[in-house]
N, C-alpha and C. Protein backbone atom coordinates (compact mmCIF):
# COMPACT_ATOMS: atom_id res chain seq x y z
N UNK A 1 -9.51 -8.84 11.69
CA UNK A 1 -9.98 -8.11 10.53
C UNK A 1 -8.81 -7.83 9.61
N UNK A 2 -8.89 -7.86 8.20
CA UNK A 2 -8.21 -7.83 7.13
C UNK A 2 -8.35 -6.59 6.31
N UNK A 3 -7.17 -5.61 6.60
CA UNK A 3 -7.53 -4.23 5.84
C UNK A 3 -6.69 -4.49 4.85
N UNK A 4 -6.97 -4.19 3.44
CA UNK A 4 -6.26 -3.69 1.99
C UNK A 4 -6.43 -2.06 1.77
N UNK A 5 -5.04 -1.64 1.77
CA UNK A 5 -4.77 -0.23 1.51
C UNK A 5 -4.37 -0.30 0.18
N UNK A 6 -5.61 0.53 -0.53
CA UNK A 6 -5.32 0.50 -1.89
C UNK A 6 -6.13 1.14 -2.80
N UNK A 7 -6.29 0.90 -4.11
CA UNK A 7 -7.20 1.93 -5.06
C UNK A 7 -8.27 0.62 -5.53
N UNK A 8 -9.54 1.08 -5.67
CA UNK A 8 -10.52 0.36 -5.93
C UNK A 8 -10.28 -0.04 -7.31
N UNK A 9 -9.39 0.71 -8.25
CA UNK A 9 -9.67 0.34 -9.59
C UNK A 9 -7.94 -0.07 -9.97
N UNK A 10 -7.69 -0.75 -9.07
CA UNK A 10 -5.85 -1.29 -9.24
C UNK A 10 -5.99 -2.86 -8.95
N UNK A 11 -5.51 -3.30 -10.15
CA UNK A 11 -5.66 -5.01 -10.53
C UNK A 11 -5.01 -5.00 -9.54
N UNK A 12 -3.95 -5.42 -8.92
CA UNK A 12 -3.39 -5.96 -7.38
C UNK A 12 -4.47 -5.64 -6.69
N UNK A 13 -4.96 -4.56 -6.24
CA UNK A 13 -5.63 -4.20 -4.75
C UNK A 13 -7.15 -5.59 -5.11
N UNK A 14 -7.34 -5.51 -6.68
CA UNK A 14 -8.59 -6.39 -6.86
C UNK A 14 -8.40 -7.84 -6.46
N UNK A 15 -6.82 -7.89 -7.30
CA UNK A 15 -6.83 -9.54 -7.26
C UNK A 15 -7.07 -9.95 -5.97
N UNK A 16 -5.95 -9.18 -4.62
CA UNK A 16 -6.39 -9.01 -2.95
C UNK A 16 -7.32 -9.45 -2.50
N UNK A 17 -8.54 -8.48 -2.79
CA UNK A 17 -9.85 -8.38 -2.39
C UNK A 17 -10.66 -9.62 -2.94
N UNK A 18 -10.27 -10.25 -3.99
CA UNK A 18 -10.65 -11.39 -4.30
C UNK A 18 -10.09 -12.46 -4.17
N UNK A 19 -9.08 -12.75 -3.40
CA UNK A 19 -8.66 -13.75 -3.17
C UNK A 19 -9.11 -13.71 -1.29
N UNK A 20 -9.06 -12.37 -1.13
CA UNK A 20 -9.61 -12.18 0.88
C UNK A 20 -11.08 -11.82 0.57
N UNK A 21 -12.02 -12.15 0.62
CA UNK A 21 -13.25 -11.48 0.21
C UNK A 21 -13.51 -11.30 1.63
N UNK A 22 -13.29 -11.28 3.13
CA UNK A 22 -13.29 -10.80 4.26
C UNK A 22 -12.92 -9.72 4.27
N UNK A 23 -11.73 -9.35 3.86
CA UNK A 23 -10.82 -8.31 4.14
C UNK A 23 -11.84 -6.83 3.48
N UNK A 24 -11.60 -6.00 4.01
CA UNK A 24 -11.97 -4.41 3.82
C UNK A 24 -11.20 -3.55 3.09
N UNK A 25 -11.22 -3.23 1.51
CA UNK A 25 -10.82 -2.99 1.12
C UNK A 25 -11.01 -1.13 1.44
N UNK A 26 -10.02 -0.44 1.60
CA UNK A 26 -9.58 1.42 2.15
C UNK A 26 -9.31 2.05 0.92
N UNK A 27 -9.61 2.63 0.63
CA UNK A 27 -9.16 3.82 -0.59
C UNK A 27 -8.57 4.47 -0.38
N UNK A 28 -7.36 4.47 -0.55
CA UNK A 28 -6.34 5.43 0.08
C UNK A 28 -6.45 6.65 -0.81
N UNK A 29 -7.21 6.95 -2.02
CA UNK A 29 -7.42 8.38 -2.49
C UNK A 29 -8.41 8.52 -1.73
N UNK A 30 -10.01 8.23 -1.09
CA UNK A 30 -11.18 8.41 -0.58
C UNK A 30 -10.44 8.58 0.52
N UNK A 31 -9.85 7.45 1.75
CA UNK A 31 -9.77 7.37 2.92
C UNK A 31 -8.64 7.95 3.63
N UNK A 32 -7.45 7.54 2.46
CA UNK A 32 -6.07 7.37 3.25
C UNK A 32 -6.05 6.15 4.12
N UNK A 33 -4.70 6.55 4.56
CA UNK A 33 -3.73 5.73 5.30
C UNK A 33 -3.38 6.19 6.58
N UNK A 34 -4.30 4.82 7.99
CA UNK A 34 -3.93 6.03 9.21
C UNK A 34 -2.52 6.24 9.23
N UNK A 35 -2.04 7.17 9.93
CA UNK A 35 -0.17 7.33 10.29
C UNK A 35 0.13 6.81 10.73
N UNK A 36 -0.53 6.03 11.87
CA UNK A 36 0.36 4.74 12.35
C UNK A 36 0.96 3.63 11.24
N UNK A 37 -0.20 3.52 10.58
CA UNK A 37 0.46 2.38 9.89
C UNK A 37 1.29 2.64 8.57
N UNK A 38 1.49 3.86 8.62
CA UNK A 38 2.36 4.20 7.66
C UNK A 38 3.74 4.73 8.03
N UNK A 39 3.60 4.79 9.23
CA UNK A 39 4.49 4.44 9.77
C UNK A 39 5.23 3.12 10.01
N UNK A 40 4.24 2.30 10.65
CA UNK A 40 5.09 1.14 10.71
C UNK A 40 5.35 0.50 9.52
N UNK A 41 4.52 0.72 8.49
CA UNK A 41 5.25 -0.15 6.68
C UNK A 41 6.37 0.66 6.28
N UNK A 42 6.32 2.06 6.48
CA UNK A 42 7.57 2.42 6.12
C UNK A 42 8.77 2.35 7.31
N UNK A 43 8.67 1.57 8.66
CA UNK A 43 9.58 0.82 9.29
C UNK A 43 10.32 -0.46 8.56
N UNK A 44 8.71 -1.03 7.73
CA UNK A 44 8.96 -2.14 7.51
C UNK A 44 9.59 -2.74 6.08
N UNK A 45 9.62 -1.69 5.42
CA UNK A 45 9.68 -1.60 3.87
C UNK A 45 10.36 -0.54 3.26
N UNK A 46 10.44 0.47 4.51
CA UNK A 46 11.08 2.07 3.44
C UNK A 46 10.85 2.09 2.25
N UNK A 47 11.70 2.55 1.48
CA UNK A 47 11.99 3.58 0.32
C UNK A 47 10.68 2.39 -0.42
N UNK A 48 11.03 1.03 -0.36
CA UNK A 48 9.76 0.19 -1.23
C UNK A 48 8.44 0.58 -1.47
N UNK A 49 7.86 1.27 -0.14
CA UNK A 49 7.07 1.70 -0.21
C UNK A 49 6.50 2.51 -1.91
N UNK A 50 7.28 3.03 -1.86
CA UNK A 50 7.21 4.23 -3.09
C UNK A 50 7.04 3.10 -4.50
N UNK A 51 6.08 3.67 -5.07
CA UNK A 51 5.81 2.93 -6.49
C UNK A 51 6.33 4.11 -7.40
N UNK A 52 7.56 3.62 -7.77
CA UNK A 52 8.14 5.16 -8.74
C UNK A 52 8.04 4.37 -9.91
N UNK A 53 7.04 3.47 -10.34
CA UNK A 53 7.29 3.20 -11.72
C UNK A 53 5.47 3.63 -12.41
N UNK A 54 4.85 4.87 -11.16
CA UNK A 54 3.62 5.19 -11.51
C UNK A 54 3.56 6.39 -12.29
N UNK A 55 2.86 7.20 -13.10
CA UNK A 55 2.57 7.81 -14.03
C UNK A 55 2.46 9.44 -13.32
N UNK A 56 2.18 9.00 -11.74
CA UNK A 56 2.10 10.02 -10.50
C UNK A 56 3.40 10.43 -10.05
N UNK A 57 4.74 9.45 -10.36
CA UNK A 57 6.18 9.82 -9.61
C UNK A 57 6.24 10.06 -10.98
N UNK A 58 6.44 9.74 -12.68
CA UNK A 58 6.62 10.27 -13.46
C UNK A 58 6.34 12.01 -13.34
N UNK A 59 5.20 12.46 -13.23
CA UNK A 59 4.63 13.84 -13.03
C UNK A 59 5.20 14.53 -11.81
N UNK A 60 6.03 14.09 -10.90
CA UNK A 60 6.83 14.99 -9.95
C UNK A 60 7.86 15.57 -10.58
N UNK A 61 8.34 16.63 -10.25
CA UNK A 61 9.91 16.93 -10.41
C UNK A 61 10.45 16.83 -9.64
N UNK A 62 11.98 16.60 -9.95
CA UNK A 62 13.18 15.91 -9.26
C UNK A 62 13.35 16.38 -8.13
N UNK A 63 12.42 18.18 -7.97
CA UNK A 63 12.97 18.68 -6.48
C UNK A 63 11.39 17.72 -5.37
N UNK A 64 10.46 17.41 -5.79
CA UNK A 64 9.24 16.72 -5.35
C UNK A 64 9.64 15.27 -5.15
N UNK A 65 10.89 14.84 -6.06
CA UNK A 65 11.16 13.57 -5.63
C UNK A 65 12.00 13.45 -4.67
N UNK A 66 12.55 14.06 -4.04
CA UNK A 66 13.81 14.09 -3.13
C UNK A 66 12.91 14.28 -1.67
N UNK A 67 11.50 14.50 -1.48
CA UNK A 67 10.71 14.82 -0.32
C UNK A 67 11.00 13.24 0.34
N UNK A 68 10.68 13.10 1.52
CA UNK A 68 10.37 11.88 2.75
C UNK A 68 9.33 11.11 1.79
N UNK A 69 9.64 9.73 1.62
CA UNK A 69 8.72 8.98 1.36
C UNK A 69 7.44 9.16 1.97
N UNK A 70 7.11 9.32 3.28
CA UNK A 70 5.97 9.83 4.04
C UNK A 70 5.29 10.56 3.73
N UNK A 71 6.07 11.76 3.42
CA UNK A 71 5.40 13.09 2.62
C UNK A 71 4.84 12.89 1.65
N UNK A 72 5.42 12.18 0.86
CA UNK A 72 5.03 11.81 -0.65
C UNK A 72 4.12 11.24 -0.75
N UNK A 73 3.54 10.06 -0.17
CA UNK A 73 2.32 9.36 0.11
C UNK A 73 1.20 10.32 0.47
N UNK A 74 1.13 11.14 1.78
CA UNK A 74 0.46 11.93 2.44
C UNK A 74 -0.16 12.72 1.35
N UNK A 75 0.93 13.40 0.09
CA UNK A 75 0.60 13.73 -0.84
C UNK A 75 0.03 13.47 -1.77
N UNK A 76 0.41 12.51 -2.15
CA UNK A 76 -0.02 11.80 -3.36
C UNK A 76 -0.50 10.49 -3.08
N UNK A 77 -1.33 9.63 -2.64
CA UNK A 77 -1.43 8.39 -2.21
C UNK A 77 -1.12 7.57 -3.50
N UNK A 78 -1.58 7.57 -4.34
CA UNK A 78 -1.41 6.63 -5.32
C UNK A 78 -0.04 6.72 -5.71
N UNK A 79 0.95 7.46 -4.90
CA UNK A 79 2.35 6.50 -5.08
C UNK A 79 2.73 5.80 -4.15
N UNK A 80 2.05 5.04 -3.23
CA UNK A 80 2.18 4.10 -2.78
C UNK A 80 2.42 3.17 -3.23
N UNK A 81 3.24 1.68 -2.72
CA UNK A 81 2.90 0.56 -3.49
C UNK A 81 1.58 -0.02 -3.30
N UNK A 82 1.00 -0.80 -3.62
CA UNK A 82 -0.25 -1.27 -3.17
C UNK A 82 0.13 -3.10 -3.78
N UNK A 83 -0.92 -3.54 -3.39
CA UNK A 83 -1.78 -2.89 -2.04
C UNK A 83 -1.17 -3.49 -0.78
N UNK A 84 -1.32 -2.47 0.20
CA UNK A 84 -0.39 -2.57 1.73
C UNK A 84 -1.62 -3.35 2.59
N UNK A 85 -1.33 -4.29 3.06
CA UNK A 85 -2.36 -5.54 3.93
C UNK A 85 -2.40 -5.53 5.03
N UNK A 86 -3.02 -5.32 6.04
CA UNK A 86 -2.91 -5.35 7.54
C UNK A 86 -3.83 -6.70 7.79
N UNK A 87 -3.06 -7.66 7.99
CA UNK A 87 -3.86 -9.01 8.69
C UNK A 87 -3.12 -9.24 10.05
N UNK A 88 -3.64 -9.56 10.93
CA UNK A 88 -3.48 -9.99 12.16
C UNK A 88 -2.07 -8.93 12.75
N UNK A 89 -1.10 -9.66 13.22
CA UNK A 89 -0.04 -8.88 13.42
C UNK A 89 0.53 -7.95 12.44
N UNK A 90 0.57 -8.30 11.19
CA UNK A 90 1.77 -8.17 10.43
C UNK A 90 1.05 -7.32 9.00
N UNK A 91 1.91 -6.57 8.29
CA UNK A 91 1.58 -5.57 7.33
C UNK A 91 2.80 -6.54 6.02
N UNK A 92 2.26 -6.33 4.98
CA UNK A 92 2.29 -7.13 3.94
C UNK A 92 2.18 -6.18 2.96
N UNK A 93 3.48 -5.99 1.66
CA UNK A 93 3.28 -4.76 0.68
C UNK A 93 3.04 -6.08 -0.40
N UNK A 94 2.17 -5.14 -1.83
CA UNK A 94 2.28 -6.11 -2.86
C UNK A 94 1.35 -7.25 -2.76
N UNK A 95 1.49 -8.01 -3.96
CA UNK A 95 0.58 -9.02 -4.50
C UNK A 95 1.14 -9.90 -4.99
N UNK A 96 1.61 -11.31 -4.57
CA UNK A 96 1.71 -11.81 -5.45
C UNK A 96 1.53 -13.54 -4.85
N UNK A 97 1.77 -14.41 -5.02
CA UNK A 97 1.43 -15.75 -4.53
C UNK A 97 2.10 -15.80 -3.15
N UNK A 98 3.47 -15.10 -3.32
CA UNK A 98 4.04 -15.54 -1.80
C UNK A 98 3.38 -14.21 -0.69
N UNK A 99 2.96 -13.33 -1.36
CA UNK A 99 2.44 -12.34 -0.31
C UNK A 99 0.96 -13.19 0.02
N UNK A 100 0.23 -13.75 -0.44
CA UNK A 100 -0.82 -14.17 -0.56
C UNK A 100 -0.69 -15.21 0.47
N UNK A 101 0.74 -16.29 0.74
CA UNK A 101 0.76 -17.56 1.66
C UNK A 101 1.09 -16.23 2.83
N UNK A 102 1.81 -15.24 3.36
CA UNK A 102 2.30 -14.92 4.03
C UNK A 102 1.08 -14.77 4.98
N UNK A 103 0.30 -14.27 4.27
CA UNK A 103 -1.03 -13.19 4.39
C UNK A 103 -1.82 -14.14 5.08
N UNK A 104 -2.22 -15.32 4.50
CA UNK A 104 -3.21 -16.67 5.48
C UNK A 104 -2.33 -17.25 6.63
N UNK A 105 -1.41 -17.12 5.97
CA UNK A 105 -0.07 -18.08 7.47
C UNK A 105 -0.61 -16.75 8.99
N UNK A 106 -0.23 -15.22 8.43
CA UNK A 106 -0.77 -14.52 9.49
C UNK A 106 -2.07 -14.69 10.30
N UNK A 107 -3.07 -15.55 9.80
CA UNK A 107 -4.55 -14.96 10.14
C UNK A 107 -4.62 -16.03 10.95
């Protein structure tokens, strides 16, 4: 099974979902993100994780930006990067052609 962690109305999480039309797309404002696996992407990716070029890390202050990436998510989901992919073994941040070969090579 093919999970996309992401926002229903975010061109990446769409393009995703339409290029995996299997995959289950999660709302990480509706659902969240279990902790395990935000754990292991932020094993796998750290600080990347964080989308600080969103309108949501704009609206923090500098003492809100200095929190645990973890925290910050937990908080705010939509500063996540998106969309975060769970196919087979392996967790996958982003969208783009080579995340897309990574993503079928996994399945």
């Amino acid at each position: 099974m093919i999970k996309i962690y992401g926002l229903k109305n975010c061109d990446s999480c769409r393009r995703a979902v339409k290029a995996l039309p299997e995959a289950q797309l999660v709302d990480v404002r509706a659902e969240g993100v279990p902790q395990g696996v935000l754990a292991q992407a932020h094993m796998l990716f750290g600080d990347a994780m964080l989308n600080t070029r969103s309108t949501t890390w704009r609206g923090l202050s500098e003492q809100e930006r200095t929190a645990p990436p973890l925290d910050l998510i937990a908080a705010h989901p939509a500063l996540m990067k998106r969309p975060l992919v769970a196919a087979g073994e392996g967790l996958f941040l982003g969208w783009t052609d080579a995340t897309e070969a990574e993503v079928r090579a996994a399945l």
